[in-house]
Every structure is written in structure tokens, then in C-alpha cells.
N, C-alpha and C. Protein backbone atom coordinates (compact mmCIF):
# COMPACT_ATOMS: atom_id res chain seq x y z
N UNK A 1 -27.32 4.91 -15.51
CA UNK A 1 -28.22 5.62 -14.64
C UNK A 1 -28.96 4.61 -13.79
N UNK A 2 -29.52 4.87 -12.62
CA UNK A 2 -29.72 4.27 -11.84
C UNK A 2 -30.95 5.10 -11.41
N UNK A 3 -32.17 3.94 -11.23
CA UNK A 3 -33.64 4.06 -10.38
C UNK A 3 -33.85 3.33 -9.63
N UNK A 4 -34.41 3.77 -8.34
CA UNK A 4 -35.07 2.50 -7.39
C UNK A 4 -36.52 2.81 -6.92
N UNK A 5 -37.06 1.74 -6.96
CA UNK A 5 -38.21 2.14 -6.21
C UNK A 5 -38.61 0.99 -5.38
N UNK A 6 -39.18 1.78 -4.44
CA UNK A 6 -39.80 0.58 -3.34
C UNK A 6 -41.43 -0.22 -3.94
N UNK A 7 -40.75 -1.32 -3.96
CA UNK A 7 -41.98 -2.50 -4.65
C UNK A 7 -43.05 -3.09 -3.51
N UNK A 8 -42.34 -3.07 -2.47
CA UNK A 8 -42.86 -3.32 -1.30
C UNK A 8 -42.66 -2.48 -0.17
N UNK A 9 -43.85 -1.96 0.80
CA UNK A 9 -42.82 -0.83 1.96
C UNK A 9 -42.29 -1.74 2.78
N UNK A 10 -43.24 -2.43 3.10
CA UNK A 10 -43.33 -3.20 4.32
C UNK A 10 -43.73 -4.61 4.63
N UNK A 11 -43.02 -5.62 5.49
CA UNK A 11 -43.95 -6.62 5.24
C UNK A 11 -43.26 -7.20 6.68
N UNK A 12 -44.61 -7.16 7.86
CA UNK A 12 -44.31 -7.26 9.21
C UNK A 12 -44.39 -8.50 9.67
N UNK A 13 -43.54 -9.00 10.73
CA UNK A 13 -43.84 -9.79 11.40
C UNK A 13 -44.28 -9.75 12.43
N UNK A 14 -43.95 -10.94 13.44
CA UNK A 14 -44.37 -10.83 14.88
C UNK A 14 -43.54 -9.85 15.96
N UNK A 15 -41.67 -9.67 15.01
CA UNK A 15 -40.45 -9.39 16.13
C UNK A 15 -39.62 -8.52 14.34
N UNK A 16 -40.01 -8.87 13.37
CA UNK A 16 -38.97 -8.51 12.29
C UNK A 16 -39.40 -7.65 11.04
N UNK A 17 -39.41 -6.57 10.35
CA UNK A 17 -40.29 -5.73 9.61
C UNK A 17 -38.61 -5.71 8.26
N UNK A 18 -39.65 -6.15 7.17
CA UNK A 18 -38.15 -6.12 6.12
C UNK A 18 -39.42 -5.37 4.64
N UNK A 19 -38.27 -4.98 4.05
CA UNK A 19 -38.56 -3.88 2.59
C UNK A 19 -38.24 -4.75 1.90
N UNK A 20 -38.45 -4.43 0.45
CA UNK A 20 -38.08 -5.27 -0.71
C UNK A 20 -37.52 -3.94 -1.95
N UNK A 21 -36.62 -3.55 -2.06
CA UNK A 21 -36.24 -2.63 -3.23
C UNK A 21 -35.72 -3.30 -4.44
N UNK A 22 -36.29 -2.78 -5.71
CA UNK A 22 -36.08 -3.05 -7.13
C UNK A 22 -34.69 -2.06 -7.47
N UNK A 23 -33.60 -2.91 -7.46
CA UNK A 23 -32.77 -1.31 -8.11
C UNK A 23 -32.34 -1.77 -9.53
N UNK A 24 -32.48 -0.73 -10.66
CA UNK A 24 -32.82 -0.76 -12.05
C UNK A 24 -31.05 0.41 -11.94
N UNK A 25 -30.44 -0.69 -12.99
CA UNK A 25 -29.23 -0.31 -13.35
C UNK A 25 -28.91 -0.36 -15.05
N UNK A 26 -28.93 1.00 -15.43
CA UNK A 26 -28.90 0.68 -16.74
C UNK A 26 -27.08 0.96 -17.44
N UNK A 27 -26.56 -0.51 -17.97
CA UNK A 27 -25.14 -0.24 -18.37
C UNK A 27 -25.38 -0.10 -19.96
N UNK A 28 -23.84 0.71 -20.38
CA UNK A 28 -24.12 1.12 -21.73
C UNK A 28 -22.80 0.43 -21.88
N UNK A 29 -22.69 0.15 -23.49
CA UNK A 29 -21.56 -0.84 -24.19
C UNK A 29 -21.63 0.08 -25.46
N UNK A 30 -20.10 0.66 -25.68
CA UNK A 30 -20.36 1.25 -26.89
C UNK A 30 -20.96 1.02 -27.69
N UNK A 31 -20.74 -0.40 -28.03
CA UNK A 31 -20.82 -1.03 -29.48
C UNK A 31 -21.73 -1.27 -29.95
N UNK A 32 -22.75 -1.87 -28.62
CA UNK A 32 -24.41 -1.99 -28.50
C UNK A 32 -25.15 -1.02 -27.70
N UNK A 33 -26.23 -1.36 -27.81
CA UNK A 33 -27.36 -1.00 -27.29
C UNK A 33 -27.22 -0.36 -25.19
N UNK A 34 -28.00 0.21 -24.92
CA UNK A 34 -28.11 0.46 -23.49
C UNK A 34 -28.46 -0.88 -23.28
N UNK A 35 -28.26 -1.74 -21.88
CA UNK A 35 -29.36 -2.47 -21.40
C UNK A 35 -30.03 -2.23 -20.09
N UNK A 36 -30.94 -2.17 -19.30
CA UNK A 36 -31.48 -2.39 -18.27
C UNK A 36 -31.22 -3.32 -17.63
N UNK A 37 -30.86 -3.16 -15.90
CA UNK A 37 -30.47 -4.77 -15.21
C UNK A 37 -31.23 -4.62 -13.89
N UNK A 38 -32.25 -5.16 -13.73
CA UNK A 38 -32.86 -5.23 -12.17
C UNK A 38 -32.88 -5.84 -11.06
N UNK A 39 -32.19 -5.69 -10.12
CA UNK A 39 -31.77 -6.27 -9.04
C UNK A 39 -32.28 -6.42 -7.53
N UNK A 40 -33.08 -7.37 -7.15
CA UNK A 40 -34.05 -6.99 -6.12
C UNK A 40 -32.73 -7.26 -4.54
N UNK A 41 -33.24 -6.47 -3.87
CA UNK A 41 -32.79 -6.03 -2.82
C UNK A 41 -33.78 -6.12 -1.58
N UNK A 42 -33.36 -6.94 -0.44
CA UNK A 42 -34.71 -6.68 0.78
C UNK A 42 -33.57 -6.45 2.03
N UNK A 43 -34.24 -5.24 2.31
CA UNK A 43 -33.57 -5.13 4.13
C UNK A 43 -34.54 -5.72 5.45
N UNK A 44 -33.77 -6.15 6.03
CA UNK A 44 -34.60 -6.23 7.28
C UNK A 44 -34.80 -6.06 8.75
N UNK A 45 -35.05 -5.73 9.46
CA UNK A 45 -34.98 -4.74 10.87
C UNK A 45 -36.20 -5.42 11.85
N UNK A 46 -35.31 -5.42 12.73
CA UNK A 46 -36.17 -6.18 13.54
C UNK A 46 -36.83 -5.24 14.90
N UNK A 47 -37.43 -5.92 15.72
CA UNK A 47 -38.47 -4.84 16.85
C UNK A 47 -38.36 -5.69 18.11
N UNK A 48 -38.52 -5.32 18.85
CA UNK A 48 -38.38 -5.31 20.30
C UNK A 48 -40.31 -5.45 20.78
N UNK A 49 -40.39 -4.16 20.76
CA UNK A 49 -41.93 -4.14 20.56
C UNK A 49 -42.86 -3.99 19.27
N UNK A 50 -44.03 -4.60 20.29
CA UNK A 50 -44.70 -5.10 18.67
C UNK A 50 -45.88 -4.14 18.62
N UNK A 51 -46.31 -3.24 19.41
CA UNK A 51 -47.52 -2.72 19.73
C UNK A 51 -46.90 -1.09 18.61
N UNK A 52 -46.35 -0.32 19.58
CA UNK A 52 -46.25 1.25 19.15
C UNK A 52 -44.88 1.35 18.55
N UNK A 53 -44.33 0.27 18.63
CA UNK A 53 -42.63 0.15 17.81
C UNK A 53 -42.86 -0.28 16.63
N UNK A 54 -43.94 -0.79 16.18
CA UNK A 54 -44.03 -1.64 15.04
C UNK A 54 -43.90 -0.18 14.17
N UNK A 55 -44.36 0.92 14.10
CA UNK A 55 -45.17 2.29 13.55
C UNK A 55 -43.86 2.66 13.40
N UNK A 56 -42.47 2.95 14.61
CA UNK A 56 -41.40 3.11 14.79
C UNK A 56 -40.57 2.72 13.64
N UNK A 57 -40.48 1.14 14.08
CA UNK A 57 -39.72 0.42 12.91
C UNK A 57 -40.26 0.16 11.16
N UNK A 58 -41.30 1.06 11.27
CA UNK A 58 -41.69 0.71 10.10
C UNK A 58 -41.49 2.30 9.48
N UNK A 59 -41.01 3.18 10.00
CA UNK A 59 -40.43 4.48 9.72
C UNK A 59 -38.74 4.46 9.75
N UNK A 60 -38.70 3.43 10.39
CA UNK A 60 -37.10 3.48 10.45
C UNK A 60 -36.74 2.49 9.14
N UNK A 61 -37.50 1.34 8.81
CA UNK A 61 -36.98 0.66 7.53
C UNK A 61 -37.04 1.72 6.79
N UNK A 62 -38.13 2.79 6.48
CA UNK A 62 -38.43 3.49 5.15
C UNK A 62 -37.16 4.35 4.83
N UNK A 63 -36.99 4.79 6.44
CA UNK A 63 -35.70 6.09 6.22
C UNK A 63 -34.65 4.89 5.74
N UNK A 64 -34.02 3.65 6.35
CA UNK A 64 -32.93 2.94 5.79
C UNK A 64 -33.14 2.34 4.68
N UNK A 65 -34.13 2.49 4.11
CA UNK A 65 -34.76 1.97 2.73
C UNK A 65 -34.22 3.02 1.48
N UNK A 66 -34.61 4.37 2.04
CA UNK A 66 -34.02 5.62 1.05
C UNK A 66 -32.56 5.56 1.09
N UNK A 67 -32.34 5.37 2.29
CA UNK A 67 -30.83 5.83 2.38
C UNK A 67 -30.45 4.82 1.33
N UNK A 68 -30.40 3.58 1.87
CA UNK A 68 -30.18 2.06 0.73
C UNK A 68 -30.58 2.68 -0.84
N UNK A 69 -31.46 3.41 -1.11
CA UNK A 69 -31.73 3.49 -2.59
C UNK A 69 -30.78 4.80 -3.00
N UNK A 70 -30.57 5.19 -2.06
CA UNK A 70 -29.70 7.07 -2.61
C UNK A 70 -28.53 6.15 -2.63
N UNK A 71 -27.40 5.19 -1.59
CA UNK A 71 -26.54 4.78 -1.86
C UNK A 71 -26.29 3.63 -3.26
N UNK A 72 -27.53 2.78 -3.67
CA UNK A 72 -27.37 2.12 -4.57
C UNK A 72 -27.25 3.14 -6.14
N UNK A 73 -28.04 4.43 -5.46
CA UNK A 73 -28.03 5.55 -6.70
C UNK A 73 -26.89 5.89 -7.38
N UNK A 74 -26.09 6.29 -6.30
CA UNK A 74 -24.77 6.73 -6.22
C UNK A 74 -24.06 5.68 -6.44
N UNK A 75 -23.93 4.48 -5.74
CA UNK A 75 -22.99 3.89 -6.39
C UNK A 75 -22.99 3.16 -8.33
N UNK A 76 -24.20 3.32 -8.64
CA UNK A 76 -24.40 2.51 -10.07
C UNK A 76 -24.08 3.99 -11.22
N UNK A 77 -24.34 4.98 -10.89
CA UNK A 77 -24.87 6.11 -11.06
C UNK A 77 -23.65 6.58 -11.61
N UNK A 78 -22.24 6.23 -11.45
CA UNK A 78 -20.91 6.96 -12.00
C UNK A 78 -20.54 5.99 -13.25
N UNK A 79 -20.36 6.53 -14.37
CA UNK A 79 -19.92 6.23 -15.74
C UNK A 79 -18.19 6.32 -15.83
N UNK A 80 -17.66 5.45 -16.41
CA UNK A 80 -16.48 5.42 -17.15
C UNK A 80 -16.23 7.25 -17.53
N UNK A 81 -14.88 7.35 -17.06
CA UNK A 81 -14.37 8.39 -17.88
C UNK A 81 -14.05 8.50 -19.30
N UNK A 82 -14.25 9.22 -20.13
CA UNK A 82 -14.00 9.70 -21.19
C UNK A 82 -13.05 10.56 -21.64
N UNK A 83 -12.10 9.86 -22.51
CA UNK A 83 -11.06 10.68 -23.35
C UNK A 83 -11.02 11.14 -24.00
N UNK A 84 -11.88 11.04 -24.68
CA UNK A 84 -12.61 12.19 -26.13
C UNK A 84 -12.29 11.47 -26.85
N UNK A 85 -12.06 11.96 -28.07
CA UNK A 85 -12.13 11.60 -29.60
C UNK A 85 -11.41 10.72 -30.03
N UNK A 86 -10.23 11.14 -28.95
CA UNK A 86 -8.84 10.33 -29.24
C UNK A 86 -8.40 9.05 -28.20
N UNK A 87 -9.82 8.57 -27.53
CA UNK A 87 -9.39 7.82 -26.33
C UNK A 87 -9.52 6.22 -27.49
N UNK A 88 -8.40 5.69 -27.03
CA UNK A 88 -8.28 4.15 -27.45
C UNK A 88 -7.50 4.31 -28.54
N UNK A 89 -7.18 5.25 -28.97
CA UNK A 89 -5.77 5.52 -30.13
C UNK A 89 -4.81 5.30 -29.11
N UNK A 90 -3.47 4.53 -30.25
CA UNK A 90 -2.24 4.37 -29.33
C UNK A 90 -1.12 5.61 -29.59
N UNK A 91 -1.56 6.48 -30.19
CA UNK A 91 -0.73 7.86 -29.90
C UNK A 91 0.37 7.39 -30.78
N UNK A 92 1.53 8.72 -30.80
CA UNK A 92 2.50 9.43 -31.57
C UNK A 92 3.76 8.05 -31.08
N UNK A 93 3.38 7.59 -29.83
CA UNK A 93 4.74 6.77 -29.22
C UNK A 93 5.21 5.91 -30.09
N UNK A 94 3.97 5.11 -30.60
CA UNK A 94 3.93 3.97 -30.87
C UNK A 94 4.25 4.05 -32.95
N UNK A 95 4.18 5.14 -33.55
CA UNK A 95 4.53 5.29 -34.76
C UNK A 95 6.70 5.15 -34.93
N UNK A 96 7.17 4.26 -35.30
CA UNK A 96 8.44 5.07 -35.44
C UNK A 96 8.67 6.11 -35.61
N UNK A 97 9.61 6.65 -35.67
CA UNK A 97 10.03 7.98 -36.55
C UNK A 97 11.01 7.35 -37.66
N UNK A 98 11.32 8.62 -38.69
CA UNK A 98 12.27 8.77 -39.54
C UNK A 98 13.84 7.76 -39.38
N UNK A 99 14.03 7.36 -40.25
CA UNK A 99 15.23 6.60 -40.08
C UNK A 99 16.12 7.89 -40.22
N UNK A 100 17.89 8.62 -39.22
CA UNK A 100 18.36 9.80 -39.63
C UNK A 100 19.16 9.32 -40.48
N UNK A 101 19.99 9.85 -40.83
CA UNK A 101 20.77 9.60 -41.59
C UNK A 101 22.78 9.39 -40.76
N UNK A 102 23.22 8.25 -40.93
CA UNK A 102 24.12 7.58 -40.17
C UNK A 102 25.56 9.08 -40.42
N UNK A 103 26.60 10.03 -39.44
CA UNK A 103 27.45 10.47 -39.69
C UNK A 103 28.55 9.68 -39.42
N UNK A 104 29.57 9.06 -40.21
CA UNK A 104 30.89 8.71 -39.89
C UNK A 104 31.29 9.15 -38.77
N UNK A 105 31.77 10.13 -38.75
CA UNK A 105 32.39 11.30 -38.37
C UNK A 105 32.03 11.02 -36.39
N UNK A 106 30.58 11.19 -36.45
CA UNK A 106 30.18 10.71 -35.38
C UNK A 106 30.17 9.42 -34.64
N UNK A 107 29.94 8.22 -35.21
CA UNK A 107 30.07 7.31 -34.69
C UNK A 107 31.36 7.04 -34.43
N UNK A 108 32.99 7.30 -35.48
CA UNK A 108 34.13 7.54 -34.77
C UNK A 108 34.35 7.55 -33.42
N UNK A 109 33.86 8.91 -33.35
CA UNK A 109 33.79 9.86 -32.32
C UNK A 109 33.67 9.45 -30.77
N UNK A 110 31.69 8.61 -31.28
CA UNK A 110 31.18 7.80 -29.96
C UNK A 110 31.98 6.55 -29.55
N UNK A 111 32.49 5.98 -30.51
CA UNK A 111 33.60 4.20 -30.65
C UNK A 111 34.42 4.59 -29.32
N UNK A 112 35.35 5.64 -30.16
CA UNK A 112 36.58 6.14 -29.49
C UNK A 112 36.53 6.44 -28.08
N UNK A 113 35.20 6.98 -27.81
CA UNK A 113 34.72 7.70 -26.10
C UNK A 113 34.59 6.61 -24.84
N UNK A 114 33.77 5.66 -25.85
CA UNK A 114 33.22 4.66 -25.19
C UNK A 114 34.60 3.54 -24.99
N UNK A 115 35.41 3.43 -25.70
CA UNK A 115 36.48 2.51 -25.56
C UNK A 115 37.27 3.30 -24.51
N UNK A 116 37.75 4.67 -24.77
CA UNK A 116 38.22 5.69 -23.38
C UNK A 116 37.83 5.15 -21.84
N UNK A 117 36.24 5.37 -22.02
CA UNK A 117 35.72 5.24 -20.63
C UNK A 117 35.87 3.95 -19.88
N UNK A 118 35.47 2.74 -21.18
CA UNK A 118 35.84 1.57 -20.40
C UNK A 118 36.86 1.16 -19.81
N UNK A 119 37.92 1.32 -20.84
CA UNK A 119 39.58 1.47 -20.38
C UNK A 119 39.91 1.90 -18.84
N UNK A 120 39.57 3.69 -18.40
CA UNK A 120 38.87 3.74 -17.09
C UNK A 120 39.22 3.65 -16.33
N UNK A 121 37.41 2.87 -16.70
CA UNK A 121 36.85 1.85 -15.26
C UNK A 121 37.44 0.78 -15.29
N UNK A 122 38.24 -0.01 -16.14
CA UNK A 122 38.98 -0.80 -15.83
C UNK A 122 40.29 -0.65 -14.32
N UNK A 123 40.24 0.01 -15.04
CA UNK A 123 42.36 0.96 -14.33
C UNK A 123 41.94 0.90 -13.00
N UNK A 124 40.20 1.84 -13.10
CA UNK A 124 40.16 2.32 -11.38
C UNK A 124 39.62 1.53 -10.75
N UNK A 125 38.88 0.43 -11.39
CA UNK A 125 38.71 -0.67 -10.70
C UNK A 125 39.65 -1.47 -9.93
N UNK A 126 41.02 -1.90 -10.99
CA UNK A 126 41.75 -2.28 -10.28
C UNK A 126 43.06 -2.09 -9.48
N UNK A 127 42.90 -0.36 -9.03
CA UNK A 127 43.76 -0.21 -8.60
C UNK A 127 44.40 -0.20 -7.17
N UNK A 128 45.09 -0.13 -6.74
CA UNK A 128 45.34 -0.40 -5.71
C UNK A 128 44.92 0.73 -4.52
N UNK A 129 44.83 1.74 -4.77
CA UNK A 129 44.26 2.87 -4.03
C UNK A 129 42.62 2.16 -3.45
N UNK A 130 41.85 2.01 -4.60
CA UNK A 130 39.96 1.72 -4.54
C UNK A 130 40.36 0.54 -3.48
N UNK A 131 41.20 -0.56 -3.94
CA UNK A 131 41.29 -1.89 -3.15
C UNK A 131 41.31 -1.75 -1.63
N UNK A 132 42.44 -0.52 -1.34
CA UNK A 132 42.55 -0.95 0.09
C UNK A 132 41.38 0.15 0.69
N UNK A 133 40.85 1.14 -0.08
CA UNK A 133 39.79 1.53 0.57
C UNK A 133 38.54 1.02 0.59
N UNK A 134 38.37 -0.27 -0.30
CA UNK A 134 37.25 -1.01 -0.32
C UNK A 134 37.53 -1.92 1.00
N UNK A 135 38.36 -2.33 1.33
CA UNK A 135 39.32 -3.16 2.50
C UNK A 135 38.79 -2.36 3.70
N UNK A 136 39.06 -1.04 3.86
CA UNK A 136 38.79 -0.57 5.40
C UNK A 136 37.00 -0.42 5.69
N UNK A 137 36.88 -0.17 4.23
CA UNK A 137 35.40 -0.27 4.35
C UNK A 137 34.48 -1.37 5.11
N UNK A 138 35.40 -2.51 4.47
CA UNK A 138 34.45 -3.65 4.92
C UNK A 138 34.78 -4.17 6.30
N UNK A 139 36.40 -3.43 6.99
CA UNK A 139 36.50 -3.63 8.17
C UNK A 139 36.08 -2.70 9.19
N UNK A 140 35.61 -1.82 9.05
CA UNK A 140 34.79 -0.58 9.46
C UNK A 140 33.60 -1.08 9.51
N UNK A 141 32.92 -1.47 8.35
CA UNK A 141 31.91 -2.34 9.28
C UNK A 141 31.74 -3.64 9.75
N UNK A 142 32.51 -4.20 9.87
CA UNK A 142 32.51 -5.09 10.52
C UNK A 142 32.90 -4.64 12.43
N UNK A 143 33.81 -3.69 12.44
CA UNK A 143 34.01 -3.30 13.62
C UNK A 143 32.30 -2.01 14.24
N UNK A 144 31.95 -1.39 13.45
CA UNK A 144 30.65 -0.63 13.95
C UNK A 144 29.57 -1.41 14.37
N UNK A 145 29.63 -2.27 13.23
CA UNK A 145 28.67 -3.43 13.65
C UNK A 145 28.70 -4.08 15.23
N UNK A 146 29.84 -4.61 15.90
CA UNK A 146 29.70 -5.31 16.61
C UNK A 146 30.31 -3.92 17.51
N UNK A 147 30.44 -2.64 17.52
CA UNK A 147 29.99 -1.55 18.97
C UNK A 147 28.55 -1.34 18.96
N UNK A 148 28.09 -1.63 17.84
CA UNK A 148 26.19 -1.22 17.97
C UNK A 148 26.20 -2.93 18.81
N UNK A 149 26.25 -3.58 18.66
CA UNK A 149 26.26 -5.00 19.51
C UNK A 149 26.68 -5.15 20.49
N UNK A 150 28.13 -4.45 21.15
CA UNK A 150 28.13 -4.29 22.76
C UNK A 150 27.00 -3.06 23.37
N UNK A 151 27.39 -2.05 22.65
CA UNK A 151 25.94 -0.87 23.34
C UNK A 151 24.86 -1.84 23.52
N UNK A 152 24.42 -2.29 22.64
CA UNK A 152 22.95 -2.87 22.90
C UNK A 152 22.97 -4.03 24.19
N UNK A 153 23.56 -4.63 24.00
CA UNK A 153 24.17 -5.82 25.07
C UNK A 153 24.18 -5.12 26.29
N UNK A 154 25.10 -3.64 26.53
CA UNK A 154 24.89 -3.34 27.66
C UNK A 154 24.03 -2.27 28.00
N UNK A 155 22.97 -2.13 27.19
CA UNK A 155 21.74 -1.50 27.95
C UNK A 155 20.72 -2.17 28.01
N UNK A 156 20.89 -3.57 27.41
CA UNK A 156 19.90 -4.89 28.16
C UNK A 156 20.64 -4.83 29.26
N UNK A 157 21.95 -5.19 29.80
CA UNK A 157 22.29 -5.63 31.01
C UNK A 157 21.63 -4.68 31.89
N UNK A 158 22.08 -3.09 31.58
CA UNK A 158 21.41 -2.47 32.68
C UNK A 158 19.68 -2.23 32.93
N UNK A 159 19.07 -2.97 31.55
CA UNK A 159 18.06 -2.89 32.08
C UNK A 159 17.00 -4.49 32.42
N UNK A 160 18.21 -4.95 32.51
CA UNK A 160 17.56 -6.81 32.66
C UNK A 160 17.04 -6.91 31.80
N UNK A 161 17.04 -6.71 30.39
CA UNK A 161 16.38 -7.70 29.51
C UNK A 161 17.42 -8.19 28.86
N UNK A 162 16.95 -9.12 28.12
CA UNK A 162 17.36 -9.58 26.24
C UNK A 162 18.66 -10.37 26.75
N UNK A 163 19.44 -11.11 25.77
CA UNK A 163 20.69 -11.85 25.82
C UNK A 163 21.56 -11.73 27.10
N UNK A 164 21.54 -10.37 27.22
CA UNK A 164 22.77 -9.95 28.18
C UNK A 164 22.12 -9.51 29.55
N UNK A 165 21.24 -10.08 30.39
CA UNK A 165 20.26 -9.78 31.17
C UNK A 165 20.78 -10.06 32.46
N UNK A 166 20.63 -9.27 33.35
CA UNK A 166 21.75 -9.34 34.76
C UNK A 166 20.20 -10.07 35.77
N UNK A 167 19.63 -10.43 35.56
CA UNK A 167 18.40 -10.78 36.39
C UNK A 167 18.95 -11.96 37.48
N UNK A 168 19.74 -12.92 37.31
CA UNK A 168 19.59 -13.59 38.20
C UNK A 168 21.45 -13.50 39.16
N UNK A 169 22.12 -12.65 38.06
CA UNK A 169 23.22 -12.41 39.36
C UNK A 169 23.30 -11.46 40.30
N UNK A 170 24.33 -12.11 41.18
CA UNK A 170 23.89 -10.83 42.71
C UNK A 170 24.70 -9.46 42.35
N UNK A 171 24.26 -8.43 43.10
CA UNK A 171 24.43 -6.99 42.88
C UNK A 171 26.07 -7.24 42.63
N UNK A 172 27.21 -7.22 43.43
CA UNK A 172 28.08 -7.49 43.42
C UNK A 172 28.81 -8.04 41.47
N UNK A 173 28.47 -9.16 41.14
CA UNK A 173 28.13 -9.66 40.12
C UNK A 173 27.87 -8.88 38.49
N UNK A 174 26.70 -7.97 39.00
CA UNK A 174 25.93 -7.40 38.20
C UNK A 174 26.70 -6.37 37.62
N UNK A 175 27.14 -5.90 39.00
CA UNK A 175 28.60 -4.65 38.67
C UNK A 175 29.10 -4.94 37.92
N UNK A 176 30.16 -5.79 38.24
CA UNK A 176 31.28 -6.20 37.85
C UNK A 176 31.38 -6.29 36.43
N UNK A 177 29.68 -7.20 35.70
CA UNK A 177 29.52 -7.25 34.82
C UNK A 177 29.31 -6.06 33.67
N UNK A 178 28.70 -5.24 34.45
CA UNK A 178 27.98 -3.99 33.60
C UNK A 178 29.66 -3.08 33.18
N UNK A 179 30.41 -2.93 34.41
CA UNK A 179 31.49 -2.40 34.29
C UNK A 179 32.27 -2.88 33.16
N UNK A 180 32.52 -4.61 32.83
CA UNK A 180 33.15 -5.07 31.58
C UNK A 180 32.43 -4.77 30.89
N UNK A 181 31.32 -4.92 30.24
CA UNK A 181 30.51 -4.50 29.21
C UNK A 181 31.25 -2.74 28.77
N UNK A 182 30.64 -1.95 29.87
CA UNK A 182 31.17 -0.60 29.85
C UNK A 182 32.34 -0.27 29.32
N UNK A 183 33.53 -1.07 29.46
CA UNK A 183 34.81 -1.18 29.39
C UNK A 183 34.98 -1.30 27.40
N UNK A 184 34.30 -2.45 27.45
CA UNK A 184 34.54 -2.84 26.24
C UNK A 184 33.53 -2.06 25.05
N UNK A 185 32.72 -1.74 25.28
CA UNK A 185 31.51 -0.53 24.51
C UNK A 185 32.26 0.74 24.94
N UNK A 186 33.37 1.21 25.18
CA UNK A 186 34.10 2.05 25.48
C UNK A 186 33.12 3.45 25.96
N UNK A 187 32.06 3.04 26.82
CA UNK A 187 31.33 3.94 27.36
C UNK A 187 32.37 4.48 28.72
N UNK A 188 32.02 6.02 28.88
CA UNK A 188 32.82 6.56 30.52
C UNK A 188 31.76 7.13 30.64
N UNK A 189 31.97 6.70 32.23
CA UNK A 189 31.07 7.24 33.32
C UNK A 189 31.12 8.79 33.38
């Protein structure tokens, strides 16, 4: 829980008006005792004028003085959640269970499945079907790859930027170029 009170309202200068707040934070420890912790706090705000502003700024520290003590309220003011009865037990997870009792019959069963399956993935690993479709795969992309690499190439050209940038050849040139690009990114007009 959390209290504040103003120990000081005010304490003016010539140009600068500052508060002094006590904020009283009390933490609790299961094991022990509550303790009390007091923490002094000063804001300070300064003035322009010193005559009818001083009255001003010395209403304006008070209001940023509360606000400062409702926010120090609030922030000291929220406690640890609580699990109840059962918080800091390590639960049902952490107990083994029952040793079952081992079936022949079953583990057979699982040996036999598991030697099946590997067998398999052996076969289809290496067969010649997966091979050559792993083969077009990797030449498929290798060929997509480098049409996303002419497209791009030639819509820098047509727009003068990046690698493929038509900026300093003449119109004539530029054509000619954009047209091979075109050609080869198998774009039609």
C-alpha cells in the first residue's frame, strides 16, 4: 500500500518553485514481517513571472504534485498475484505415475511396425522416381529464380534505376536494350 503526503508545498525562488513529496511504500515478504520504505521525491517548475505567476505556478506544482502522488499511488499500490492455496506446489506433472505393466504381445507388434516403416523410407528415399523429381525441383528453381531476375532487371531498365539502368544511353540504345531484356523475360507487348 502506498501513502504520500506533501512534506513541503512549496519552496520559491526568484524564476523556479519546486515541492518535496514523501512517498511511503509498504512491501510485504511472506515469510516476514510488512516493512515500510520512504522515498523522498521533489518536483520542480519553473516561472517566467515572478509577481502574479508565482500564485499560478504555485497552483500548478500542487495540481502536478497530486497528480505525481495519485501516479506514485498507483504505481506502488498493485500486489503480486495470488494462486491460492496451491500456488508454489509443483503439481500432478512432476509426480511419476505407475510403472504399467510391459505386454509381449505388444511390443512385438510396435518392433515389427517400426522396422516396416523404416524399411519404407528407405526404398522411397532412394528411388528413382523421388530422385528425378527432386532433380526438376532444384532446376525449376534455379530457372524461376533467374525470370524473377530478368523481370526485375527490366523494370529497372524501364524505369532507370538499379543494375540495369538505361540513364546514360541514347533513346535509340535504350530501345534496343529494353526490347532484349523483353525478349529474354519473355514479356509481349
Amino acid at each position: 500500500m502506498v501513502s504520500s503526503s506533501i512534506s513541503a508545498l512549496s519552496h520559491s525562488f526568484s524564476y523556479a518553485s519546486c515541492t518535496s513529496l514523501d512517498v511511503c511504500e509498504k512491501q510485504s515478504n511472506p515469510l516476514k514481517r510488512p516493512v515500510q520504505i520512504k522515498r523522498p521525491i521533489t518536483v520542480c517548475s519553473s516561472s517566467t513571472d515572478q509577481g502574479s505567476s508565482s500564485l499560478q505556478s504555485r497552483r500548478g506544482v500542487l495540481h502536478s504534485s497530486v497528480a505525481l502522488a495519485a501516479s506514485a499511488a498507483v504505481l506502488f499500490w498493485s500486489d503480486p498475484a495470488r494462486a491460492g492455496f496451491l500456488s508454489g506446489s509443483t503439481g500432478l506433472e512432476s509426480i511419476p505415475g505407475p510403472e504399467l505393466p510391459k505386454v509381449e504381445f505388444l511390443d512385438r507388434f510396435n518392433e515389427e511396425n517400426r522396422k516396416f516403416y523404416e524399411e519404407n523410407d528407405a526404398r522411397f528415399k532412394s528411388s528413382p522416381l523421388l530422385q528425378g523429381l527432386l532433380e526438376k525441383s532444384k532446376l525449376n528453381k534455379e530457372k524461376n529464380s533467374r525470370e524473377i531476375q530478368d523481370k526485375y532487371c527490366l523494370r529497372g531498365a524501364e524505369w532507370g534505376v538499379g543494375d540495369c539502368s538505361t540513364d546514360g544511353m541514347k533513346p535509340d540504345e535504350r530501345d534496343k536494350f529494353i526490347a532484349m531484356l523483353k525478349e529474354k523475360a519473355g514479356v509481349k507487348d
